[in-house]
Each structure stands twice: as structure tokens, then as C-alpha cells.
N, C-alpha and C. Protein backbone atom coordinates (compact mmCIF):
# COMPACT_ATOMS: atom_id res chain seq x y z
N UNK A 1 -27.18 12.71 -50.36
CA UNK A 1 -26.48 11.82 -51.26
C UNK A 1 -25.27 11.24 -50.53
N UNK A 2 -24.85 10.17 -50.68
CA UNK A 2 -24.05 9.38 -49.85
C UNK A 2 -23.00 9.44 -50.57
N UNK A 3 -21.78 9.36 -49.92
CA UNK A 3 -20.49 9.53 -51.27
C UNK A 3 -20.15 7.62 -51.22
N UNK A 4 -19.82 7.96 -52.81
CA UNK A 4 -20.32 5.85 -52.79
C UNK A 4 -18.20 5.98 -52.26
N UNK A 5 -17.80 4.74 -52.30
CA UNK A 5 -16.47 4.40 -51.77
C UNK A 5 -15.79 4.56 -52.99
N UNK A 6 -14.80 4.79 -53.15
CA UNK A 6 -13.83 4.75 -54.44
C UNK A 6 -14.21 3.43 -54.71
N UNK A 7 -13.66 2.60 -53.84
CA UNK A 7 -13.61 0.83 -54.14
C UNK A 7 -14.74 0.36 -54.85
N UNK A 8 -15.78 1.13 -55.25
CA UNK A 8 -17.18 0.47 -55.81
C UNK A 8 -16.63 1.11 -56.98
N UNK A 9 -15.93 1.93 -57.53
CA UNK A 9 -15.79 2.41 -58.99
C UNK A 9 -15.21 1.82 -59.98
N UNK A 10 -15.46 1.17 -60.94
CA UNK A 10 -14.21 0.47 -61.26
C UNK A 10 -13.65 1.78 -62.03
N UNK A 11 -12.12 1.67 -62.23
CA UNK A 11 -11.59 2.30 -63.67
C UNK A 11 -11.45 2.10 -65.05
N UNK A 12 -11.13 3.23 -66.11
CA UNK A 12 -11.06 2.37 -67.08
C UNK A 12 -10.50 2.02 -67.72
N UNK A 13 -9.58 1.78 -67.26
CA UNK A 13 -8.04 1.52 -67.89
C UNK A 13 -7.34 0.30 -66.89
N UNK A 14 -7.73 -0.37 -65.81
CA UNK A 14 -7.44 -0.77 -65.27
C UNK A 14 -7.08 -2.04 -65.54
N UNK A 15 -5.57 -2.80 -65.28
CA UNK A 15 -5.66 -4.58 -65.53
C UNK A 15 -6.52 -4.77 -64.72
N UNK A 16 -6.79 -6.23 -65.01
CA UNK A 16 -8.12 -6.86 -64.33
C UNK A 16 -7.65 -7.33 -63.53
N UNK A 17 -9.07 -7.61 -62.48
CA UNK A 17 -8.41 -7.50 -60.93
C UNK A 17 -7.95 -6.93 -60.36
N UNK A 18 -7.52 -5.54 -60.38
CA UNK A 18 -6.88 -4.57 -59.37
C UNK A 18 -8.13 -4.28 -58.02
N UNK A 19 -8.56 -4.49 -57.96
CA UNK A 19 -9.49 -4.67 -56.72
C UNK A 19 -9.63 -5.61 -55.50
N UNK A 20 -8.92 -5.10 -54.71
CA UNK A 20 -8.90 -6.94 -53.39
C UNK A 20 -10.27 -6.35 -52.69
N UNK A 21 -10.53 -7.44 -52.35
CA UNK A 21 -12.15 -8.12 -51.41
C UNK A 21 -11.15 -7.66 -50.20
N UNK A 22 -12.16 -6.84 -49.62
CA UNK A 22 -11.87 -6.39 -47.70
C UNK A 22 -11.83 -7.77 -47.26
N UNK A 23 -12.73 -8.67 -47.30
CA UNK A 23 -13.25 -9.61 -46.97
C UNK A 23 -12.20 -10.54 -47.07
N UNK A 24 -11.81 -10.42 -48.05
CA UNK A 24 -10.18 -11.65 -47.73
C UNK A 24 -8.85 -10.99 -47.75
N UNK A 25 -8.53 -9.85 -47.15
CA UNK A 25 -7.44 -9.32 -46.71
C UNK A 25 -7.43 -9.91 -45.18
N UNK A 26 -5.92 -9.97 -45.14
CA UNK A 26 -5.42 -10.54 -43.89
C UNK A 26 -5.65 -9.49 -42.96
N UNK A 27 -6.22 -9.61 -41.45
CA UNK A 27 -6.19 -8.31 -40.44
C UNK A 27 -4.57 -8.38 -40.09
N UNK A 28 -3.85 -9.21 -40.04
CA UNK A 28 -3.41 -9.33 -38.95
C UNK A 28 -2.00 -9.01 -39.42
N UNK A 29 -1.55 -9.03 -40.91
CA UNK A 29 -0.29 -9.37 -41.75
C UNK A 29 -0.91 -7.93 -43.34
N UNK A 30 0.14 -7.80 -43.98
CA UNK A 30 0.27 -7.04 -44.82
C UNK A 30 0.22 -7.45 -46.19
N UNK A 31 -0.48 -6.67 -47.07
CA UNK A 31 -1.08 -7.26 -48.11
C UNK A 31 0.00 -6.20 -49.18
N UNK A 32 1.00 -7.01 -49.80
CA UNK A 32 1.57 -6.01 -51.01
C UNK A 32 0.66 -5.72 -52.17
N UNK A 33 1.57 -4.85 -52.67
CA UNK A 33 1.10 -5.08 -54.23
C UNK A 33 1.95 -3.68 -55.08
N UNK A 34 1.99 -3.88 -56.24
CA UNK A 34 3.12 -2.72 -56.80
C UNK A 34 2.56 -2.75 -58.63
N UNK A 35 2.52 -1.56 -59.04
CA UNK A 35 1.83 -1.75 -60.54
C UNK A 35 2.99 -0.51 -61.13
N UNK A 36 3.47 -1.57 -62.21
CA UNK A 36 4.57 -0.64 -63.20
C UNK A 36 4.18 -0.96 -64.85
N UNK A 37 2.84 0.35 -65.22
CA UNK A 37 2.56 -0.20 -66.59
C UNK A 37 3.36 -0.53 -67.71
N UNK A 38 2.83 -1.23 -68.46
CA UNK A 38 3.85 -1.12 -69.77
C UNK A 38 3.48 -0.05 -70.66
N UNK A 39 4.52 0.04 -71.74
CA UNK A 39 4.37 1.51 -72.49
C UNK A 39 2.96 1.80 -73.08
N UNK A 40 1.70 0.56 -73.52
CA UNK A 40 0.86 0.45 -74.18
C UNK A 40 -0.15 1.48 -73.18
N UNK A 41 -0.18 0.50 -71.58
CA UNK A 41 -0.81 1.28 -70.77
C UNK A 41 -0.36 2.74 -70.21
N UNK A 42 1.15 3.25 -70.13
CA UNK A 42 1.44 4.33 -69.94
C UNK A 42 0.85 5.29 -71.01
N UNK A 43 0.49 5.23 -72.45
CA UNK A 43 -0.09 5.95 -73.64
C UNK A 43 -1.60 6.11 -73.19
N UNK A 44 -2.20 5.23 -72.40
CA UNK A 44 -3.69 5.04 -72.16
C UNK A 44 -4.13 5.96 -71.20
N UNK A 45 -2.95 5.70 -70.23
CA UNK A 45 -3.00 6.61 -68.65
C UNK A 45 -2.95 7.87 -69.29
N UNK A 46 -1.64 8.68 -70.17
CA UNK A 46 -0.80 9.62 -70.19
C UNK A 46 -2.55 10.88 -70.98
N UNK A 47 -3.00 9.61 -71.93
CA UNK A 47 -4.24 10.32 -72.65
C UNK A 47 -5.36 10.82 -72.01
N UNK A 48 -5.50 9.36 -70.62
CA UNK A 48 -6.66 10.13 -69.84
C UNK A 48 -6.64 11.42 -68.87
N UNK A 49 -4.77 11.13 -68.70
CA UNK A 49 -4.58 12.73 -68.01
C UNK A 49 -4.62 13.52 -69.01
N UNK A 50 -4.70 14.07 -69.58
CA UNK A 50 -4.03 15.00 -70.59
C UNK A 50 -2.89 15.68 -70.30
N UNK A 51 -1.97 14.72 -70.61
CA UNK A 51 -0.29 14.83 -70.60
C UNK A 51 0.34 14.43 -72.02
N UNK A 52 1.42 14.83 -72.24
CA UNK A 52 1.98 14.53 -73.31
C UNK A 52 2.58 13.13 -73.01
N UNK A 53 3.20 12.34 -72.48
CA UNK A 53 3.55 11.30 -72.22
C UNK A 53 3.88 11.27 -70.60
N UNK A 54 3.75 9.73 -70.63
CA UNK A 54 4.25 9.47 -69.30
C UNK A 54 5.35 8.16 -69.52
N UNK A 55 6.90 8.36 -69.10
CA UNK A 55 7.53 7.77 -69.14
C UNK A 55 7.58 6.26 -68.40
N UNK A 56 7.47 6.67 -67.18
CA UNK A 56 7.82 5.82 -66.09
C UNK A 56 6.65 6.02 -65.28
N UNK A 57 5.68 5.02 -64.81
CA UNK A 57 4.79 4.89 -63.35
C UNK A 57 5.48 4.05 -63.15
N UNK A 58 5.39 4.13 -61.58
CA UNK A 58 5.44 2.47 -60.18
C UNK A 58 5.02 3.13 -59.14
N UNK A 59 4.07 2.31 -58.86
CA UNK A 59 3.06 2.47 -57.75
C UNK A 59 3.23 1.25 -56.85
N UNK A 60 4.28 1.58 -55.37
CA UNK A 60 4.27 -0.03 -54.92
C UNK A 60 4.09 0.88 -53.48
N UNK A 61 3.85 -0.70 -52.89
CA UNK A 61 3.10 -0.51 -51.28
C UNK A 61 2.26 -1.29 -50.66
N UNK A 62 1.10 -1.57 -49.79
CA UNK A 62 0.81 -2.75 -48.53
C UNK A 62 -0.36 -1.59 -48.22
N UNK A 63 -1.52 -2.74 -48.07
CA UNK A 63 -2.43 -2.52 -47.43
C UNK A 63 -2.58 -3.34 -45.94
N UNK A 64 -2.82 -2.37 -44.96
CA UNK A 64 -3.13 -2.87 -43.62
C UNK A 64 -4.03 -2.88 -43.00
N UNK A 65 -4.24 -3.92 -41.89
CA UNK A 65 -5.67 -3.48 -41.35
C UNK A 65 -5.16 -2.49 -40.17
N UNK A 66 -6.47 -1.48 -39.87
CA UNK A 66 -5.91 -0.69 -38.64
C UNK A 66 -7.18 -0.79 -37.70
N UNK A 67 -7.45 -1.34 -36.61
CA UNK A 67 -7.92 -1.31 -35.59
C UNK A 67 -9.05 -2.52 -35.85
N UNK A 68 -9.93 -2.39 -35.69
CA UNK A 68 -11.08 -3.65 -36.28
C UNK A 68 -11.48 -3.87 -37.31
N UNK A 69 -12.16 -2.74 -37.90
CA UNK A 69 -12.52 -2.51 -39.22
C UNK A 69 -12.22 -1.59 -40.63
N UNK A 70 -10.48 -0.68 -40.38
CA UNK A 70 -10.51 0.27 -40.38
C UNK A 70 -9.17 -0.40 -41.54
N UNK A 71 -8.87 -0.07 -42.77
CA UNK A 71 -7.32 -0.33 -43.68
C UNK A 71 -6.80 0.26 -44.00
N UNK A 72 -5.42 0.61 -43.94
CA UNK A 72 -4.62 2.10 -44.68
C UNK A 72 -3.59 1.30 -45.61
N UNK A 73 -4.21 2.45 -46.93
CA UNK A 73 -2.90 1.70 -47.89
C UNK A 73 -1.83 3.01 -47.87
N UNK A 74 -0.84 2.34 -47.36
CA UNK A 74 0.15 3.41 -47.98
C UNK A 74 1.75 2.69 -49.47
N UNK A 75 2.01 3.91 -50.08
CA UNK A 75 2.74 3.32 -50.95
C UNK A 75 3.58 4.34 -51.51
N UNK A 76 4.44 4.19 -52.03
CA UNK A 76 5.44 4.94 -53.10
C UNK A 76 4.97 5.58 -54.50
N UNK A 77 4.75 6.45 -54.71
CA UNK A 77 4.53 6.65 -56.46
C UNK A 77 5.54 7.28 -56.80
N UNK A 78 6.08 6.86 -58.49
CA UNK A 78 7.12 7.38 -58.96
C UNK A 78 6.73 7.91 -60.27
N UNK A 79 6.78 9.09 -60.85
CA UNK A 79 6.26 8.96 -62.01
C UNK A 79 7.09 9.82 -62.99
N UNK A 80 7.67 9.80 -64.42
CA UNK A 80 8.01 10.46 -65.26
C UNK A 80 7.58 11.15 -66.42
N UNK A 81 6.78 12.59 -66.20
CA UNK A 81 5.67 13.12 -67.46
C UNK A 81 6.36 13.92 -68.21
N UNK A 82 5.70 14.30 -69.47
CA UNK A 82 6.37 14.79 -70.37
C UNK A 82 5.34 15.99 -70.34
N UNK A 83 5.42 17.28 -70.65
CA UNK A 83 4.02 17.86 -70.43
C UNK A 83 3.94 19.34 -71.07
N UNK A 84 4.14 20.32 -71.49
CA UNK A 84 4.12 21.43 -72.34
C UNK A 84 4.21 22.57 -71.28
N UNK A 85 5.15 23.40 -71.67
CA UNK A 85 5.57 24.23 -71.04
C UNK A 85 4.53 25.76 -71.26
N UNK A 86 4.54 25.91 -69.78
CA UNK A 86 2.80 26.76 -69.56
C UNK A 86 3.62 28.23 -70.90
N UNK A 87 4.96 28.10 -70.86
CA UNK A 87 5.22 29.52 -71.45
C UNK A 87 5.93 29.60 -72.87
N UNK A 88 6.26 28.55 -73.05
CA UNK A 88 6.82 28.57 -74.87
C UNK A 88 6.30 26.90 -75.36
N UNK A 89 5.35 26.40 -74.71
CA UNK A 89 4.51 25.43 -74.84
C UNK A 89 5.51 24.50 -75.35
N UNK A 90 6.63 24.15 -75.19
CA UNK A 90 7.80 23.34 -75.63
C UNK A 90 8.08 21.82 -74.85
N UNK A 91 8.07 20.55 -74.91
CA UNK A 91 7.92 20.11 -73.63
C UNK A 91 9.04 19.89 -72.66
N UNK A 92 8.74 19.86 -71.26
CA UNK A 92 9.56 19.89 -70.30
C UNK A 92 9.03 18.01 -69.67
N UNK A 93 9.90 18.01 -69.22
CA UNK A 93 9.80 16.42 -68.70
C UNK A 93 10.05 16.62 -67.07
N UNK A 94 9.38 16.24 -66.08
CA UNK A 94 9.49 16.29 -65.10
C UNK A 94 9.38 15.20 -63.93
N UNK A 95 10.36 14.72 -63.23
CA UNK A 95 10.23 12.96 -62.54
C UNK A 95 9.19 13.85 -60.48
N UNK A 96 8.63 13.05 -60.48
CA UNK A 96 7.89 13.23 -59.25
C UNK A 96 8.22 11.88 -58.74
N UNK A 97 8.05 12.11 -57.41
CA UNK A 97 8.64 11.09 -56.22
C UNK A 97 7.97 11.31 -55.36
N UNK A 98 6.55 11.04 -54.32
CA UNK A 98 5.88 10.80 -53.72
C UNK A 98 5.12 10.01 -52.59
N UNK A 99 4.82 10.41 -51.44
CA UNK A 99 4.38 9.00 -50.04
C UNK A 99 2.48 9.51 -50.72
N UNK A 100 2.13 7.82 -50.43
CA UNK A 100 0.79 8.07 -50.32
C UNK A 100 0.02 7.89 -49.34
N UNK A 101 -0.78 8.17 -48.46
CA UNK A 101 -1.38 7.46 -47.67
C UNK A 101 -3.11 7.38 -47.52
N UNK A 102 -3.94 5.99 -47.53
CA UNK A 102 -5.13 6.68 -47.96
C UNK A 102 -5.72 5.48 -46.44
N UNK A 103 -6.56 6.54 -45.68
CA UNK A 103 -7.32 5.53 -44.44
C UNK A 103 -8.74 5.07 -44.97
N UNK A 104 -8.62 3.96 -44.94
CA UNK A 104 -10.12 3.57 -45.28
C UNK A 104 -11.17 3.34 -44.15
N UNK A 105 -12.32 4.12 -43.69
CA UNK A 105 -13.04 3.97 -42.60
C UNK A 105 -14.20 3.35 -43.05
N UNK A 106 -14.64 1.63 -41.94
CA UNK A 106 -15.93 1.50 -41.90
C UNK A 106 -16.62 2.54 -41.55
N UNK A 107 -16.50 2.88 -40.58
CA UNK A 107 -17.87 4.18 -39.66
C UNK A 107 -17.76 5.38 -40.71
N UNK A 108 -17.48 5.60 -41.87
CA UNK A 108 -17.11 6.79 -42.81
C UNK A 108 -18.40 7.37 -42.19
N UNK A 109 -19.55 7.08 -42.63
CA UNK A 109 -20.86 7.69 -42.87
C UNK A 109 -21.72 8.13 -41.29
N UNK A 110 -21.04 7.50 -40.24
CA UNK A 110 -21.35 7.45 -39.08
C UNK A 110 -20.60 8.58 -38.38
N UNK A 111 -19.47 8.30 -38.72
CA UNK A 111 -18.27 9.80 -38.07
C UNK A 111 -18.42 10.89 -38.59
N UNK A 112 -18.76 10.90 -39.80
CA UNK A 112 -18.87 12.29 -40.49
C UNK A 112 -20.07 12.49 -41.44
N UNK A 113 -21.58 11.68 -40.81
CA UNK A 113 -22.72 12.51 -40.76
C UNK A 113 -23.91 11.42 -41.79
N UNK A 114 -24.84 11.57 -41.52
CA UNK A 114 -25.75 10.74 -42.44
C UNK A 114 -26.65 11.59 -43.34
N UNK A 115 -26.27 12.94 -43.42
CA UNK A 115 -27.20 13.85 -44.13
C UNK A 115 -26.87 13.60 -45.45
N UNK A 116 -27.81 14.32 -45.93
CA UNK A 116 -28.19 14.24 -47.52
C UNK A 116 -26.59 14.14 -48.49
N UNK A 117 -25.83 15.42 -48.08
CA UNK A 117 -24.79 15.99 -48.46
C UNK A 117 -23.94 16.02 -46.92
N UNK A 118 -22.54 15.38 -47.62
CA UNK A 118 -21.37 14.73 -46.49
C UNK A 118 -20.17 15.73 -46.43
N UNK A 119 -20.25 16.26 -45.19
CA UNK A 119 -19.17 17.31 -45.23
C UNK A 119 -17.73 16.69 -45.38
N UNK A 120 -16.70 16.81 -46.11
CA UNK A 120 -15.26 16.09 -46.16
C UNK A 120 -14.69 16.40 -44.91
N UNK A 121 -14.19 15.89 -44.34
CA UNK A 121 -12.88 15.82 -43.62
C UNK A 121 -11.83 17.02 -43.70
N UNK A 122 -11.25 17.47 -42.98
CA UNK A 122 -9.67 18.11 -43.29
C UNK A 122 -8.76 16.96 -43.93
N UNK A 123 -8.63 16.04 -43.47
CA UNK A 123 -7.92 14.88 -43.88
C UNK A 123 -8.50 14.37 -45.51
N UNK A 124 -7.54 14.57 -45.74
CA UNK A 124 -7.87 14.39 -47.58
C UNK A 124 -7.22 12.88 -47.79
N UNK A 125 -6.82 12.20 -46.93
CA UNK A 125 -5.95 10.76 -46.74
C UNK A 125 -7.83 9.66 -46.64
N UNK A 126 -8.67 10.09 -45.47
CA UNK A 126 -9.39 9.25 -45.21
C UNK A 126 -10.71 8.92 -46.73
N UNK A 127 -11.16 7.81 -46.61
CA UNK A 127 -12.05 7.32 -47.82
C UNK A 127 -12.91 6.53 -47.16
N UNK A 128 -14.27 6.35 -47.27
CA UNK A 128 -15.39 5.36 -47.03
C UNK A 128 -14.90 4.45 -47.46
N UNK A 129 -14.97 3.16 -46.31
CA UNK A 129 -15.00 1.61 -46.55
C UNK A 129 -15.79 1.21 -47.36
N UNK A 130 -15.38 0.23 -48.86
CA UNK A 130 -16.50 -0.49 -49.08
C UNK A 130 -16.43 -1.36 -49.14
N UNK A 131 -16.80 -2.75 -50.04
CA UNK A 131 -16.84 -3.71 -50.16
C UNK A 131 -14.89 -4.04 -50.86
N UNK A 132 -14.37 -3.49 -51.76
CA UNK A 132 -13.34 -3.62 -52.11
C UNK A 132 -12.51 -2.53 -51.91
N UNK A 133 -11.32 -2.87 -51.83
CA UNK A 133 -9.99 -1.18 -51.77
C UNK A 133 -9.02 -1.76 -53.55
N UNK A 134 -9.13 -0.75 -53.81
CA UNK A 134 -8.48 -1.02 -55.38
C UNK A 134 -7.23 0.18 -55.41
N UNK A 135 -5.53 -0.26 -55.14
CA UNK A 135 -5.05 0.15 -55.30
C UNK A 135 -4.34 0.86 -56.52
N UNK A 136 -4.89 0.03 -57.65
CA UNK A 136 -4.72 1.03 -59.33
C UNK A 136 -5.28 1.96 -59.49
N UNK A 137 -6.84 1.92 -58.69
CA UNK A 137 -7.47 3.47 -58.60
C UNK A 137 -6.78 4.57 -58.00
N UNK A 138 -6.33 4.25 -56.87
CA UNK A 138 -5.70 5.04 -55.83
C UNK A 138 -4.49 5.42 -56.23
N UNK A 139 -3.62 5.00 -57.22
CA UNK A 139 -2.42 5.37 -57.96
C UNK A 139 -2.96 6.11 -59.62
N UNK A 140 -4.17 5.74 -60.13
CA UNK A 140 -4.32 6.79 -61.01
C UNK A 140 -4.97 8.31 -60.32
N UNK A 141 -5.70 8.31 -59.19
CA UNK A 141 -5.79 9.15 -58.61
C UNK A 141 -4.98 10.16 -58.15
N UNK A 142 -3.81 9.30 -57.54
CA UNK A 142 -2.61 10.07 -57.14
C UNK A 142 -1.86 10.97 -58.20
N UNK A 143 -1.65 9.96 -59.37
CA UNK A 143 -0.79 10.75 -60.14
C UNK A 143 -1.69 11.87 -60.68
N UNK A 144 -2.67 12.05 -60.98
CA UNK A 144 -3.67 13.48 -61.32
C UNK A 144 -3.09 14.32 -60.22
N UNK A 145 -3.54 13.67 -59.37
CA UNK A 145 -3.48 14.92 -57.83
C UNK A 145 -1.90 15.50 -58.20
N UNK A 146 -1.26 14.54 -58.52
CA UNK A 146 0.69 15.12 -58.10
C UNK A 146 1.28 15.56 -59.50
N UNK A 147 0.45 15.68 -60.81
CA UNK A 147 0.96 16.37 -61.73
C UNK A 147 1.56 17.53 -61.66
N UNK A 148 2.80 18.49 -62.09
CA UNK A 148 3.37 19.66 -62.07
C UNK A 148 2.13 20.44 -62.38
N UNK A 149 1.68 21.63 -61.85
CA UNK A 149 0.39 22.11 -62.20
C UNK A 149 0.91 23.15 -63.60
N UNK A 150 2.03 23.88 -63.15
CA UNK A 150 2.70 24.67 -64.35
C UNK A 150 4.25 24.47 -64.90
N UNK A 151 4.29 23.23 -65.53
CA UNK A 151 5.84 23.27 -66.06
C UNK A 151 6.24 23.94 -67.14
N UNK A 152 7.44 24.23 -66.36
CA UNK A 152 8.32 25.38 -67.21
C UNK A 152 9.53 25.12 -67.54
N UNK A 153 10.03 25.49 -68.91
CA UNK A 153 11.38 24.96 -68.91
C UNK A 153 12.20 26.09 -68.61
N UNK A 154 13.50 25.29 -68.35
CA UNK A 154 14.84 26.34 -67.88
C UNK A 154 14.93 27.42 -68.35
N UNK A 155 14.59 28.87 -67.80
CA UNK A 155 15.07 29.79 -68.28
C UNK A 155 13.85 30.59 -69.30
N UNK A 156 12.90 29.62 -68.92
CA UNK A 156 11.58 30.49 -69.89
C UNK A 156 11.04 31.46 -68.93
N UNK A 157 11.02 32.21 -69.62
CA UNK A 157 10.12 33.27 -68.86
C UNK A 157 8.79 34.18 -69.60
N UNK A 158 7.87 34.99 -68.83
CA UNK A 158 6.75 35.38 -69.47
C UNK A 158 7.21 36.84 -69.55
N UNK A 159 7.22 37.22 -71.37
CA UNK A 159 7.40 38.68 -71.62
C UNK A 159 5.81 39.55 -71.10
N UNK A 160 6.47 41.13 -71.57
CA UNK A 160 5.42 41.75 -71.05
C UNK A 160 4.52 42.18 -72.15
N UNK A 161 3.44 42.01 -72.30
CA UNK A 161 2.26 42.04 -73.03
C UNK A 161 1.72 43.57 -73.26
N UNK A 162 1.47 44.18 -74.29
CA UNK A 162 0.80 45.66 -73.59
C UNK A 162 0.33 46.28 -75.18
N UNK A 163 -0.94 45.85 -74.67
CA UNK A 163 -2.43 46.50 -75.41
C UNK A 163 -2.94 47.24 -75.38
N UNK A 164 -2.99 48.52 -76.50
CA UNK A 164 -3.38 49.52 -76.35
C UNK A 164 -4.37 49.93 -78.00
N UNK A 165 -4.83 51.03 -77.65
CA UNK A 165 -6.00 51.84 -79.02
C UNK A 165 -4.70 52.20 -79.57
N UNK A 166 -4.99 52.25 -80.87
CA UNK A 166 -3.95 53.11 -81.54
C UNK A 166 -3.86 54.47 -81.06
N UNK A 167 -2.55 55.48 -81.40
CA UNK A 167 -2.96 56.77 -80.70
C UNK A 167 -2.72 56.64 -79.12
N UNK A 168 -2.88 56.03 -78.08
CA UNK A 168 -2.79 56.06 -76.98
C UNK A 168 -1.59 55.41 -76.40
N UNK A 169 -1.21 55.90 -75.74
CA UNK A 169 0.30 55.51 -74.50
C UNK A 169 -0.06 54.37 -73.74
N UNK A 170 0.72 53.15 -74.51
CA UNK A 170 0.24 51.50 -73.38
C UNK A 170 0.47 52.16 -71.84
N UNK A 171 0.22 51.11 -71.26
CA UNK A 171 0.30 51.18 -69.87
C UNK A 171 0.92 49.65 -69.15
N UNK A 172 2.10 50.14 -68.76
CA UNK A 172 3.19 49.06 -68.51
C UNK A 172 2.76 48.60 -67.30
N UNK A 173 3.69 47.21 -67.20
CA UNK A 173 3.54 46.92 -65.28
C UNK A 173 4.01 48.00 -64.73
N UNK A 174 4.75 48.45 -65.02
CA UNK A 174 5.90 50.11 -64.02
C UNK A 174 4.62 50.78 -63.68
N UNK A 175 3.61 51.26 -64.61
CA UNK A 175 2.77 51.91 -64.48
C UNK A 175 1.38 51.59 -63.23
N UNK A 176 1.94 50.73 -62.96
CA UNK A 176 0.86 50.27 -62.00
C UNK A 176 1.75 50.09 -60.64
N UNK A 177 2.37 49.90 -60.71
CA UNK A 177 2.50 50.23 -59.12
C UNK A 177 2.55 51.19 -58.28
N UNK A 178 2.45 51.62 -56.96
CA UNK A 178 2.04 52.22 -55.97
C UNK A 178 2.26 53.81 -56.69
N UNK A 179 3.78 53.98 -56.38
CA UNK A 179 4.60 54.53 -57.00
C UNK A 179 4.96 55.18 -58.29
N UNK A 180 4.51 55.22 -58.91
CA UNK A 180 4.58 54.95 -60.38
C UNK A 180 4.45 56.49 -60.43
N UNK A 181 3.26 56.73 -60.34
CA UNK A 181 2.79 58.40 -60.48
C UNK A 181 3.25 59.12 -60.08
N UNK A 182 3.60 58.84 -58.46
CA UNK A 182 4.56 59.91 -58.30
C UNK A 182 6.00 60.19 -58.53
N UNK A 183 6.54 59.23 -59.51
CA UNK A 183 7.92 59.15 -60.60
C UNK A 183 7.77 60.51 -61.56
N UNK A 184 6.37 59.54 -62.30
CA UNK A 184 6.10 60.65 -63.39
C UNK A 184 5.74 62.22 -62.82
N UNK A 185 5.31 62.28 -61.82
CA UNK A 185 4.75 63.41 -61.38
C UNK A 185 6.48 64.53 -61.10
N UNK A 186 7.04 63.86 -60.07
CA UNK A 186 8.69 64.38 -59.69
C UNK A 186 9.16 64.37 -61.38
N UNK A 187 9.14 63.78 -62.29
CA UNK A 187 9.91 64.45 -63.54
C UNK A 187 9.32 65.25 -64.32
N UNK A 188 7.75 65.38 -64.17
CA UNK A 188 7.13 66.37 -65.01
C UNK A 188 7.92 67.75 -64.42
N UNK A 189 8.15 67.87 -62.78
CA UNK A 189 7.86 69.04 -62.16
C UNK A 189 9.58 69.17 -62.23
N UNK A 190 10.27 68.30 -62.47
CA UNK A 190 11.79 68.77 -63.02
C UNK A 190 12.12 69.29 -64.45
N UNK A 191 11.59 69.11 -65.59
CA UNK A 191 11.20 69.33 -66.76
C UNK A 191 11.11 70.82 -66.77
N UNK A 192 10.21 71.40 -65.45
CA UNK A 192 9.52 72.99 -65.74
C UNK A 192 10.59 73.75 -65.14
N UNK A 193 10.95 72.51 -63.88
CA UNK A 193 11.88 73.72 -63.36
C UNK A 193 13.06 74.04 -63.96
């Protein structure tokens, strides 16, 4: 199976036209471009992540050509989410500030193999050339990738949990470490003496 190019996908949330033609990018000069949704589309984005809101995107930056056939977009992402706190589920708001860089290779399929199934790269930057590079993809992409994975607010912390049969003595974190037993063991044997 061939991995198709991002650039063949459209998104679905995307203004129209976020997709430039390889084909009429300049080799030689730098191609801007910068996307700061409005609140309608930040509610659209914020839903397909599953985030509680997203305040603020801007996604700005230049696509280049690099060598003959080869384009790297790099760009800025800025983003402001609102998002539930992993521990008193309360929300915490958190601003991310980010470099992107993504290489687009003609030879994708040639450098790194024509078999059925395409081994990735170490480089998590490079992407198969296709017919178009769509930088709104590449900024809703990003912001998934750069979400806080566990936000927490100030000062929350996780109590200690401890489940037991009725009748029976829980068993604490204390109780599990290395150590532990031989605590209890040194005070049983002070007790007798």
C-alpha cells in the first residue's frame, strides 16, 4: 500500500483553496501564507480536536523549493486551548508556541522503498510529494500533534485511592515499596521486645 501524500487529502473544515499546485509555486522565491481562524472556525477546529475551546490559532510561514524537486514548508504555530484538567476535570487554558518544519520529497517512494507497506523515516518532518502541499492541513495536523497531552491546573494534585474487601487492611503506596516490609517487620520485632 502506498502512503497517498497529505496534499491529496482534502480537510474538512478547511477555507477553500488552502491547497497550492506544486506546479505553480515559484522554485526560485518564497511562497507565504498565514491562517488566523475566526471564532466560527476556531468552534469547528476546537470540536474536531476534542478540546474545550480554542482561543487563538495563527499558523504563518513560506513554502520553499529545496533542490530540484524537493519543498519545505516551515512556519510558526501559535495556539490558545482551553481543555479539562486530567485531575479535578476543571478547565485549564494553556498558550503553545511552536517551529514547524515539514520536507516534502519527490523520490518519497523511491528513497524509502516500493513495497507493499512503507517503512517511515526517523524524520517525522519528511512527507511524499504530491500534486498539491496544503498548508491548513499541515497546521490542523500540527496543532493535534502539539496539544498539552495532560493539563493540569495549579496546584491539583492526584489523592491516594485505596480499595479494599470489607474486613481487610487496604494496602497503601507505603506498602509497596522495596522497603516497606521490612519497616513493618523492625516494629513488629520492637513491640515483643
Amino acid at each position: 500500500m502506498k502512503v497517498p501524500p497529505m496534499s491529496d487529502r482534502q480537510p474538512q473544515n478547511a477555507p477553500a483553496a488552502t491547497a497550492l499546485r506544486v506546479a505553480d509555486l515559484p522554485q526560485n522565491a518564497a511562497t507565504p501564507f498565514e491562517f488566523a481562524p475566526d471564532a466560527k472556525a476556531l468552534g469547528k477546529i476546537a470540536a474536531e480536536m476534542g478540546v474545550d475551546a480554542l482561543r487563538k490559532l495563527r499558523f504563518k510561514g513560506e513554502i520553499r523549493g529545496t533542490g530540484q524537486k524537493d519543498w519545505r514548508l516551515t512556519a510558526d504555530l501559535g495556539f490558545t486551548v482551553v481543555q479539562p484538567c486530567v485531575v479535578t476535570l476543571e478547565p485549564v487554558t494553556s498558550r503553545v508556541d511552536v517551529k514547524i518544519e515539514r520536507t516534502f520529497l519527490a523520490g518519497f517512494q523511491e528513497e524509502f522503498g516500493e513495497d507493499e507497506e512503507v517503512e517511515m523515516p526517523e524524520d517525522d518532518t519528511v512527507e511524499p510529494l504530491g500534486s498539491h502541499i496544503d498548508p491548513y492541513e499541515v497546521m490542523l495536523e500540527s496543532l493535534a500533534l502539539n496539544l498539552p497531552q495532560y493539563p493540569r491546573k495549579d496546584g491539583a494534585a492526584l489523592g491516594e485511592s485505596v480499595h479494599t474487601e470489607p474486613g481487610v487492611a487496604p494496602m497503601r503506596d507505603e506498602d509497596t515499596r522495596p522497603f516497606a516490609g521490612l519497616a513493618a517487620l523492625k516494629d513488629q520485632l520492637e513491640n515483643k521486645g
